[in-house]
Protein backbone atom coordinates (compact mmCIF):
# COMPACT_ATOMS: atom_id res chain seq x y z
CA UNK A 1 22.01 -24.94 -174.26
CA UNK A 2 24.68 -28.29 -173.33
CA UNK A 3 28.07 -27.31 -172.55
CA UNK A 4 30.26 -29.32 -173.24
CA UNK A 5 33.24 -31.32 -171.23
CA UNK A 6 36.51 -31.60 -173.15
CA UNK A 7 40.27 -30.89 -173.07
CA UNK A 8 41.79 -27.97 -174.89
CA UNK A 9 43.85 -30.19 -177.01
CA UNK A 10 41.02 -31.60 -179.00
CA UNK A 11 40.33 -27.67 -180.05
CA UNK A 12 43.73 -26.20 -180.73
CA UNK A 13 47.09 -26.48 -181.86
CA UNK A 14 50.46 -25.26 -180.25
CA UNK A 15 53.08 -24.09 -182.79
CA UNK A 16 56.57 -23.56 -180.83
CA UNK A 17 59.24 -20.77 -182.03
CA UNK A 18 63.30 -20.46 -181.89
CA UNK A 19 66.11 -17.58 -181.49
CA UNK A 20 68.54 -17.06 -184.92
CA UNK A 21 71.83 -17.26 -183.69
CA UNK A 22 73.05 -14.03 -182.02
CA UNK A 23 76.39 -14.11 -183.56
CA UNK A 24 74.94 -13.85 -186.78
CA UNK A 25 74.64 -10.18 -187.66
CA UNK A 26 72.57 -10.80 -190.72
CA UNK A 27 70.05 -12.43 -189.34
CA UNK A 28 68.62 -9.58 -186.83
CA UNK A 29 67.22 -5.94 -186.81
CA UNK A 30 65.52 -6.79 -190.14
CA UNK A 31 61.85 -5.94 -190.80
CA UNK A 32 60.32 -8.63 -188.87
CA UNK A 33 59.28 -8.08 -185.34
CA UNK A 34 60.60 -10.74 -183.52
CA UNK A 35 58.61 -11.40 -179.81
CA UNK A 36 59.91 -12.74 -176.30
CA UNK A 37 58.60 -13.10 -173.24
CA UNK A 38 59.43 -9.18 -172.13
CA UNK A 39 57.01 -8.24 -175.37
CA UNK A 40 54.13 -9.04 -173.42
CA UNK A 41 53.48 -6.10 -171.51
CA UNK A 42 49.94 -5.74 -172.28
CA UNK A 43 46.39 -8.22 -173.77
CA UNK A 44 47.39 -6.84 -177.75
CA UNK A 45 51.23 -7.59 -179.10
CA UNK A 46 51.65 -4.26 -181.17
CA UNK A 47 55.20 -4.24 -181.50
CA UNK A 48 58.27 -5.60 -180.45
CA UNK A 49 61.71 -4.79 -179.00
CA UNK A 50 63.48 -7.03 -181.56
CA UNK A 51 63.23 -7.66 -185.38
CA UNK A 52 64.82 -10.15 -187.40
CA UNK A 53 65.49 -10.62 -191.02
CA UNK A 54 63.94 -13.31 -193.46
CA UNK A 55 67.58 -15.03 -193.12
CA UNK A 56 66.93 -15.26 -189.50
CA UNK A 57 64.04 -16.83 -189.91
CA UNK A 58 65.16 -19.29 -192.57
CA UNK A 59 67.71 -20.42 -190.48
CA UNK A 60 66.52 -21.26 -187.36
CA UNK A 61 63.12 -22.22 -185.46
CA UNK A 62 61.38 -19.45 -185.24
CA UNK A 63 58.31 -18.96 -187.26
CA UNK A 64 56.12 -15.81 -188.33
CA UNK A 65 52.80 -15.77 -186.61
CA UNK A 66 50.06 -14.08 -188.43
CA UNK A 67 48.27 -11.14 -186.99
CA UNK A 68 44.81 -12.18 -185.16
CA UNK A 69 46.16 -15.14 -183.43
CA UNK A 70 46.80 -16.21 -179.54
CA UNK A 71 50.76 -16.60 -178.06
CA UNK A 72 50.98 -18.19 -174.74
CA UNK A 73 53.87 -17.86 -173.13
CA UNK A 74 54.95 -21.33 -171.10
CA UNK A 75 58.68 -19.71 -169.42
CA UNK A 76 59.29 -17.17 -166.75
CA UNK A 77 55.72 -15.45 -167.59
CA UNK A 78 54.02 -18.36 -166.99
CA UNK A 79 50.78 -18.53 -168.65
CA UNK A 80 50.49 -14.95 -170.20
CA UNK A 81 48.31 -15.00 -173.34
CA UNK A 82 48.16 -12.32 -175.98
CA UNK A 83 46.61 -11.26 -179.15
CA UNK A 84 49.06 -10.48 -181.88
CA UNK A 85 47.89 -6.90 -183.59
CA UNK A 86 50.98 -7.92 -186.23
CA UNK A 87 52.72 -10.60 -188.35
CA UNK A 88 55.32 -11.23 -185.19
CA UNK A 89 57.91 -14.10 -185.47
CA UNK A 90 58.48 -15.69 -181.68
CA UNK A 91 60.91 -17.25 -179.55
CA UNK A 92 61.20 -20.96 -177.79
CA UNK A 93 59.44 -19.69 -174.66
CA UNK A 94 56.63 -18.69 -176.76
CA UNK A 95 53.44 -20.69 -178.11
CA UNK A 96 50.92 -20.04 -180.71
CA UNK A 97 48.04 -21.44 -180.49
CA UNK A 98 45.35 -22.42 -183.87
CA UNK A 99 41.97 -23.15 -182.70
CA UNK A 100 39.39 -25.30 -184.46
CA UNK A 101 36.10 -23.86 -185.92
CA UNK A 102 34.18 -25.39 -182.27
CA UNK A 103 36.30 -22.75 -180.24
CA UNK A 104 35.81 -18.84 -180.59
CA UNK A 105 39.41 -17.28 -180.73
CA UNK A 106 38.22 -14.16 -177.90
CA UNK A 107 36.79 -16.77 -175.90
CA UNK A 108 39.37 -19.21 -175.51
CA UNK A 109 41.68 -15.81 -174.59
CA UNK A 110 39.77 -15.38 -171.81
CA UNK A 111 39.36 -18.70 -170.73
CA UNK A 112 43.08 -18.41 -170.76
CA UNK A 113 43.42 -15.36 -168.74
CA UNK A 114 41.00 -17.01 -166.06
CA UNK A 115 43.69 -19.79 -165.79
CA UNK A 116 46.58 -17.95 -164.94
CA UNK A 117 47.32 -18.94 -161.31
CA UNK A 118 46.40 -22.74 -162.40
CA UNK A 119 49.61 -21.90 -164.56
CA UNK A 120 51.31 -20.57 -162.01
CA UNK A 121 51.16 -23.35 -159.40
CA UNK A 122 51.76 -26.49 -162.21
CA UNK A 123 54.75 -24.29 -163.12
CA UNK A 124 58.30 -25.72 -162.63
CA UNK A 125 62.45 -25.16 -162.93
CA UNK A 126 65.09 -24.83 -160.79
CA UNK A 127 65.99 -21.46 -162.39
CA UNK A 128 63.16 -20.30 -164.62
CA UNK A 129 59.77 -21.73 -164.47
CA UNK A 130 58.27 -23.10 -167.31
CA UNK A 131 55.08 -25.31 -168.34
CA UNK A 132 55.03 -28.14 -170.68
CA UNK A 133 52.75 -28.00 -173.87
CA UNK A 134 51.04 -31.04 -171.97
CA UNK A 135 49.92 -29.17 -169.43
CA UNK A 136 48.42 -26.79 -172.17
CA UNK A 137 46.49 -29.38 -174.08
CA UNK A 138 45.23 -31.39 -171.22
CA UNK A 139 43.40 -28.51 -170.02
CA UNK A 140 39.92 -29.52 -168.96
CA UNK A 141 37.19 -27.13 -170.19
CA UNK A 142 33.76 -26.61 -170.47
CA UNK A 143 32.60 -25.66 -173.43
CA UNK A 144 29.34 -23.64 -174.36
CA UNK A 145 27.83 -23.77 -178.14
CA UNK A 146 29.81 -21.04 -180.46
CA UNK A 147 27.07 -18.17 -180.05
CA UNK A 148 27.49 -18.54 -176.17
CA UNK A 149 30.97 -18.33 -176.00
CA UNK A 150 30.94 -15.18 -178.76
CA UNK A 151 28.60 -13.76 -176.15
CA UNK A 152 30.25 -14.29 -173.30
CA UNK A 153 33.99 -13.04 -174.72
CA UNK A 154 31.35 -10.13 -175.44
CA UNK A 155 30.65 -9.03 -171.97
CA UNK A 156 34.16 -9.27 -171.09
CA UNK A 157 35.39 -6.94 -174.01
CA UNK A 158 33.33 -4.18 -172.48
CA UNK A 159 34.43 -4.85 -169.23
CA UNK A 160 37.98 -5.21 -169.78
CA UNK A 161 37.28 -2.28 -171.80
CA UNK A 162 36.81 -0.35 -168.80
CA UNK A 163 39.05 -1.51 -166.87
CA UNK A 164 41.95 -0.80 -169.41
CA UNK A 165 40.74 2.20 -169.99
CA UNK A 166 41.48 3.01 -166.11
CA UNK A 167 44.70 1.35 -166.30
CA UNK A 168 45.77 4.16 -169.33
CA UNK A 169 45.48 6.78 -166.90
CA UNK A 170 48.45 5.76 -164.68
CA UNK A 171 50.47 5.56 -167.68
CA UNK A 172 49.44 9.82 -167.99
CA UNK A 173 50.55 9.84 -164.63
CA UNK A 174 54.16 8.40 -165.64
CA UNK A 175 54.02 10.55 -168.63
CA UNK A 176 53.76 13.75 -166.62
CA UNK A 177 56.67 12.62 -164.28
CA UNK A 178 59.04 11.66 -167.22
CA UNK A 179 58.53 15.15 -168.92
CA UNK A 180 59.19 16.87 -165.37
CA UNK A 181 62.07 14.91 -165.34
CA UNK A 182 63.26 16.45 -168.45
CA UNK A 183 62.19 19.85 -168.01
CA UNK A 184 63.87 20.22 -164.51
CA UNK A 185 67.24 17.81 -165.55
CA UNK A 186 67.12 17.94 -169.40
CA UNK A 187 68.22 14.70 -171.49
CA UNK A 188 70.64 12.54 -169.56
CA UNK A 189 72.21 11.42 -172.43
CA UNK A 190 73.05 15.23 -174.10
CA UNK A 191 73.62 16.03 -170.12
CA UNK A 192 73.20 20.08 -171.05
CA UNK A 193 73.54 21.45 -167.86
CA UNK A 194 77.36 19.19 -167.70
CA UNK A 195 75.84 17.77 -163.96
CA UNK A 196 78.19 15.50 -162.15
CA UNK A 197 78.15 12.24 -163.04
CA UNK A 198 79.78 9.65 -160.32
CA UNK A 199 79.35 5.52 -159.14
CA UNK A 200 76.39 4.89 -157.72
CA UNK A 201 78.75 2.85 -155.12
CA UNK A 202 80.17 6.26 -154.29
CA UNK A 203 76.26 7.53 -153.43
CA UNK A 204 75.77 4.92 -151.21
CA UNK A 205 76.98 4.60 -147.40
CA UNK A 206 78.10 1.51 -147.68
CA UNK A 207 79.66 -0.72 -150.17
CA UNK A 208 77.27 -3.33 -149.42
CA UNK A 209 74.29 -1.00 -149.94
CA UNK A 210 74.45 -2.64 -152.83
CA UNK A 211 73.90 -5.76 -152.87
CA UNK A 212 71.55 -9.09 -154.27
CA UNK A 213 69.35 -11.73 -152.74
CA UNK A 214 70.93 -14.45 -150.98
CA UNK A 215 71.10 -17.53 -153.16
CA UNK A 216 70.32 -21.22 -152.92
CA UNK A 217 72.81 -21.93 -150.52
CA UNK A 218 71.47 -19.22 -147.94
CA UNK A 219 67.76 -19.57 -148.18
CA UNK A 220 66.03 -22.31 -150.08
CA UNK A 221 62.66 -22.78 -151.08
CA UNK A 222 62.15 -25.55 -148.18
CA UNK A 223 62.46 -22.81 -145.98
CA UNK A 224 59.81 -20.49 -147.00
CA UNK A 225 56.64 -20.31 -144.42
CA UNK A 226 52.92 -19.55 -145.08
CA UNK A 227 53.26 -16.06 -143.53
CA UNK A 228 56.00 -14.41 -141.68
CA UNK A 229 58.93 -11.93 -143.26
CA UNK A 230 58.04 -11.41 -146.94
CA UNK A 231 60.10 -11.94 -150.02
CA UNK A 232 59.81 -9.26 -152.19
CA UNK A 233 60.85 -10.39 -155.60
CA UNK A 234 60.51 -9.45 -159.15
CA UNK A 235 56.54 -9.92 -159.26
CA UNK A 236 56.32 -6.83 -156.55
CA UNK A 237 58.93 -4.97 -158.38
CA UNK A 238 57.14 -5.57 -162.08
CA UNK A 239 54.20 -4.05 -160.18
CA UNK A 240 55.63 -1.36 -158.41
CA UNK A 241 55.17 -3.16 -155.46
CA UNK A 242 51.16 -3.18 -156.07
CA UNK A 243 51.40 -6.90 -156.06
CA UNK A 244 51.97 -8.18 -152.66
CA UNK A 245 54.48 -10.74 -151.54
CA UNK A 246 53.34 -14.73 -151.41
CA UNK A 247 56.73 -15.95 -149.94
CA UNK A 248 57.40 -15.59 -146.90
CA UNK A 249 60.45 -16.69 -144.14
CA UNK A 250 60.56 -16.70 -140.21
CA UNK A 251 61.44 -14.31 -137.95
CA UNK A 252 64.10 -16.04 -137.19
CA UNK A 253 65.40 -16.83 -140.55
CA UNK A 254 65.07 -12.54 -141.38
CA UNK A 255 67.00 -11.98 -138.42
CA UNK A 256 69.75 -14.31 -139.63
CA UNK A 257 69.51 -13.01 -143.22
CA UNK A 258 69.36 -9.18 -142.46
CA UNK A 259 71.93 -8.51 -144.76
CA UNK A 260 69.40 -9.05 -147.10
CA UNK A 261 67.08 -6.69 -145.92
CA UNK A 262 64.62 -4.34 -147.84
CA UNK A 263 63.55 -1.33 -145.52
CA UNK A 264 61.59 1.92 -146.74
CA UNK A 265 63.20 3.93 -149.92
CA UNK A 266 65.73 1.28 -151.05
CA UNK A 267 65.57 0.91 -154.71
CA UNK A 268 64.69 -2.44 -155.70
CA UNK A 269 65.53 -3.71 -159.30
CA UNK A 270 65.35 -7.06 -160.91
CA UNK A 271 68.42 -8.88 -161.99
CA UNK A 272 66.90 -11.70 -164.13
CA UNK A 273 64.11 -11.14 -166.54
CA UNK A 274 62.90 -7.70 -166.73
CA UNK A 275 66.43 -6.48 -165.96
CA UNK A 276 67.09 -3.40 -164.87
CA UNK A 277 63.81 -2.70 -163.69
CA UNK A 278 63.37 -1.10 -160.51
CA UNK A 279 60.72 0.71 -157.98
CA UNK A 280 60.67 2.31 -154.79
CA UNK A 281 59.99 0.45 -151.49
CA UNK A 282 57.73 2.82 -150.07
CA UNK A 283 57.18 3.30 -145.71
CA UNK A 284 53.67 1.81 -146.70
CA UNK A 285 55.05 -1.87 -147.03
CA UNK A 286 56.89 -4.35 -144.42
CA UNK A 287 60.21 -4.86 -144.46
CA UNK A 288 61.31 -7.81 -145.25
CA UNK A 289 63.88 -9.79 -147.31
CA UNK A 290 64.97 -9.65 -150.80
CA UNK A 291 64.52 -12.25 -153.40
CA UNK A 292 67.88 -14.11 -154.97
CA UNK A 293 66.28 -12.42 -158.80
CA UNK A 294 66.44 -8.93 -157.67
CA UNK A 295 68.90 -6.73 -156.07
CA UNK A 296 68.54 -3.28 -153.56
CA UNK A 297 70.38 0.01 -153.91
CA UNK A 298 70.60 2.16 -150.63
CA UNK A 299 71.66 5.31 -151.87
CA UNK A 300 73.11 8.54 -149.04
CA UNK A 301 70.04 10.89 -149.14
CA UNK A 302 72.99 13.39 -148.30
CA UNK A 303 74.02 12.46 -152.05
CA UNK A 304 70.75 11.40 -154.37
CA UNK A 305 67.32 10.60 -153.61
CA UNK A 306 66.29 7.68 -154.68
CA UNK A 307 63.39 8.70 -155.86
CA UNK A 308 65.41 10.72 -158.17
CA UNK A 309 67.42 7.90 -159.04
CA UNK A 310 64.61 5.89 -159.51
CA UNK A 311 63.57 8.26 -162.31
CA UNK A 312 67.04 8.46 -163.69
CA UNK A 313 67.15 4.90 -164.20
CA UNK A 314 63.26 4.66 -166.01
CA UNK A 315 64.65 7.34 -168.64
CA UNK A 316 67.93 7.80 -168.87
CA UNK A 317 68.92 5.87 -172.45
CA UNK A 318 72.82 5.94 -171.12
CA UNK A 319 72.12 4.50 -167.69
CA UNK A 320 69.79 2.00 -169.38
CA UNK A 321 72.49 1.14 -171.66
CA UNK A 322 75.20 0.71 -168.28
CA UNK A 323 73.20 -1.99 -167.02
CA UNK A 324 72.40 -4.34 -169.71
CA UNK A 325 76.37 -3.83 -170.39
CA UNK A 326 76.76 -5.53 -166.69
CA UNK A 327 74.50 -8.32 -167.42
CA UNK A 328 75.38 -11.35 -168.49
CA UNK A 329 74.19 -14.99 -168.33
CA UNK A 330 74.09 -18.15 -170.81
CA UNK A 331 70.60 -18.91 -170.52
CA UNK A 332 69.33 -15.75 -169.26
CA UNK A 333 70.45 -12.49 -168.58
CA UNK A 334 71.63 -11.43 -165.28
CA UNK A 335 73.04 -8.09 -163.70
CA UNK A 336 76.88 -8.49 -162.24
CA UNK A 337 76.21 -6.59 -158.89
CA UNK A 338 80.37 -6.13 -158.80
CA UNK A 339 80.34 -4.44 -162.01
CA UNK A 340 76.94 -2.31 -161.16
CA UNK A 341 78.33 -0.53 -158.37
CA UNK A 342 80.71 0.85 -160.81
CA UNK A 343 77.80 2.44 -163.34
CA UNK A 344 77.52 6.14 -163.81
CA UNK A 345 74.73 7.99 -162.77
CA UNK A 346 74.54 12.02 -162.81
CA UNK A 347 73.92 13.77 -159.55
CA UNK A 348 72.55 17.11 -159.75
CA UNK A 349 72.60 19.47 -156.93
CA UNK A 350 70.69 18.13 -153.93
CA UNK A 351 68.00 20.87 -153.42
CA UNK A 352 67.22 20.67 -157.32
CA UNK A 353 66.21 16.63 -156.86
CA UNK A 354 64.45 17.38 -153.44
CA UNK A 355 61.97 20.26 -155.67
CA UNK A 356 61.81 17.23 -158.27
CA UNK A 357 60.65 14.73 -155.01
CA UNK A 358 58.18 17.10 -153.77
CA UNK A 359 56.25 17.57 -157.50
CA UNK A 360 56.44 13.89 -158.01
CA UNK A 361 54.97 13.17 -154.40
CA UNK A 362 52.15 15.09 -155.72
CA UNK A 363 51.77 13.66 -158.67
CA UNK A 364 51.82 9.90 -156.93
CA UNK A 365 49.18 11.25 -154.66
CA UNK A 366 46.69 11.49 -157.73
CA UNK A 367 48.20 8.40 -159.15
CA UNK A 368 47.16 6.50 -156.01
CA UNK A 369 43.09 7.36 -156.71
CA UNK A 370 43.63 6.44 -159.58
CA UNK A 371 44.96 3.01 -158.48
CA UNK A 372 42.09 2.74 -156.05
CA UNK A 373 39.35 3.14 -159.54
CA UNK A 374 41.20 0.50 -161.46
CA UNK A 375 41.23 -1.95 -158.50
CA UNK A 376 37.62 -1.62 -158.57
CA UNK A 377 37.54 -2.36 -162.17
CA UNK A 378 39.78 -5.06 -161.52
CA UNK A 379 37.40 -6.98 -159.05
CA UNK A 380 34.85 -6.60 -161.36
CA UNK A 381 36.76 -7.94 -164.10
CA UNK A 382 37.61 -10.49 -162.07
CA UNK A 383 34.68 -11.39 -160.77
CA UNK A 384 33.35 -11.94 -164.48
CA UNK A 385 36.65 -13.94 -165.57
CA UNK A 386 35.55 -16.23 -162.79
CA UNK A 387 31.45 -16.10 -163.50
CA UNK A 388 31.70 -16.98 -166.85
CA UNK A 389 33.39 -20.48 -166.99
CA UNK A 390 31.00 -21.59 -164.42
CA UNK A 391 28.34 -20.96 -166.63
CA UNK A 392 26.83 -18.06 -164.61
CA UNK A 393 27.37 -15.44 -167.15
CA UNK A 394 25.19 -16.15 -169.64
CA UNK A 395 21.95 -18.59 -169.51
């Protein structure tokens, strides 16, 4: 059977969305989920972290996307395509996208997926990257006849099918730790056992054990190498440091930047974006030097382990809370590193978080396998994402 050369324009449409105005109580927490860019977590859109009201959506751009459809997302998650599980309303860094009866809905998903470092690299902004709705529609694509391409998304259910079926077993792993977590420290928001609570600035050595990337005026872009010192950043962080560093400086430039450093068992956590999230720099990686988006805490080990703190941080409603109180930002969100040093964290006695390191070192240690299957299912995911816009997946 022909496939056929086109661009994706001729096949779909791109509807944009908006944000109601924040200062506008009436038009939010509603009974319409309301979707950004940090609601894409996973392939299906089930729910949201937001909801808005009919008002809200009245009243400004936004729009109500109907269950079954594609959302692309063309800021900061550059090329990150979903399936919407629910009537979801969006935001301006969101796309939907309306296909024409040539293009099979799955298969034009996947296509997507396959595109995602294409994305990546046409992406642009000084602060947050974005793509233009041009660079969308003048994709170039191959397209096979309607049963093909119903065949081909097919083969790729079952083998994402697999591989997400791998991926829900880390998320037992996390389970298990977050329970031990309670069982050992109870709910840090009740605090039952009345543990201290102190500044996490106060935990640390140093004042400055605290402390962000260097900015723009310390390290630009021009300066980044093809290998070297890597920048870890908010993609490594997002991954728990599974996904390795692309950015890289000199030796020379580190040296002069060591201020900056990351070195084993700092906690790293992003500023912009995802904030608040954080993960461990383990001994396994290279040191190297933090990105401007995401900021280090070197806590006393004398005081709290970060892996404890690490934990705290993941469940703890009240520390949560702390930090998005010290972020701020017009366009996007960012945490005050001044004001952060100053957050609360409870510090229970030191031999009670060193019993709660040793279980969860255990714990990892199973996790890890685990990590090793899915990267297997990965490549052969992979491998098929890449197979089957070639034409080699199907005759």
């Amino acid at each position: 059977m022909v496939w056929k050369n086109s661009v994706l324009g001729d096949h779909i449409e791109l509807l944009g969305g908006g944000t109601p105005s924040k200062s506008v109580e009436e038009y939010w927490n509603g009974n319409i989920p309301w979707a950004s860019v940090k609601d894409l977590k996973n392939d299906h859109l089930k729910r949201t972290e937001d909801s808005i009201t009919p008002e809200g959506v009245k009243f400004s751009a936004t729009r109500v996307i109907p269950k079954g459809q594609l959302i692309i997302a063309t800021r900061m998650a550059v090329g990150k395509v979903v399936i919407t599980d629910i009537d979801v309303a969006i935001n301006q860094d969101l796309k939907a996208i309306k296909c024409d009866d040539a293009l099979d809905k799955k298969f034009l998903f996947y296509l997507l997926k396959s595109k995602g470092s294409y994305f990546e690299k046409i992406s642009s902004g000084a602060t947050v990257k974005g793509i233009k709705i041009e660079h969308i529609k003048k994709l170039k694509v191959t397209l096979p006849p309607l049963p093909i391409q119903k065949k081909i998304a097919a083969i790729l259910d079952a083998a994402d099918a697999y591989r997400q079926k791998t991926k829900a077993l880390i998320e037992k792993y996390d389970e298990l730790t977050q329970s031990l977590f309670l069982e050992m420290f109870g709910d840090p928001v009740k605090n039952p056992s009345n543990w201290k609570v102190s500044t996490l600035v106060s935990n640390c050595k140093n004042k400055n054990d605290i402390k962000c990337g260097p900015f723009g005026t310390q390290l630009s872009k021009s300066e980044y190498v093809q290998q070297g010192v890597p920048i870890w950043g908010i993609p490594q962080v997002n991954s728990s440091f599974e996904k390795k560093p692309t950015e890289f400086v000199t030796e020379e430039k580190a040296i002069e930047l060591s201020a900056y450093s990351v070195k084993p068992y700092d906690i790293v956590m992003s500023r912009k974006g995802n904030v608040g999230k954080c993960a461990l720099f383990s001994n396994l990686f290279e040191n190297g030097i933090l990105h401007s988006d995401v900021l280090r805490i070197r806590t006393d080990c004398n005081k709290v382990l970060p892996i404890f703190l690490v934990w705290q941080f993941r469940i703890s409603r009240i520390l949560q809370t702390q930090v998005s109180n010290v972020s701020n930002g017009a366009i996007m969100a960012g945490i005050n590193v001044t004001k952060l040093k100053q957050v609360l964290a409870q510090v229970p006695p030191l031999e009670l978080q060193k019993d709660f390191a040793e279980r969860v070192i255990s714990i990892e240690k199973q996790k890890k396998q685990t990590i090793a299957a899915i990267d297997k299912s990965e490549q052969l995911f992979q491998s098929l994402l890449q197979k089957a816009f070639k034409g080699e997946l199907v005759n």
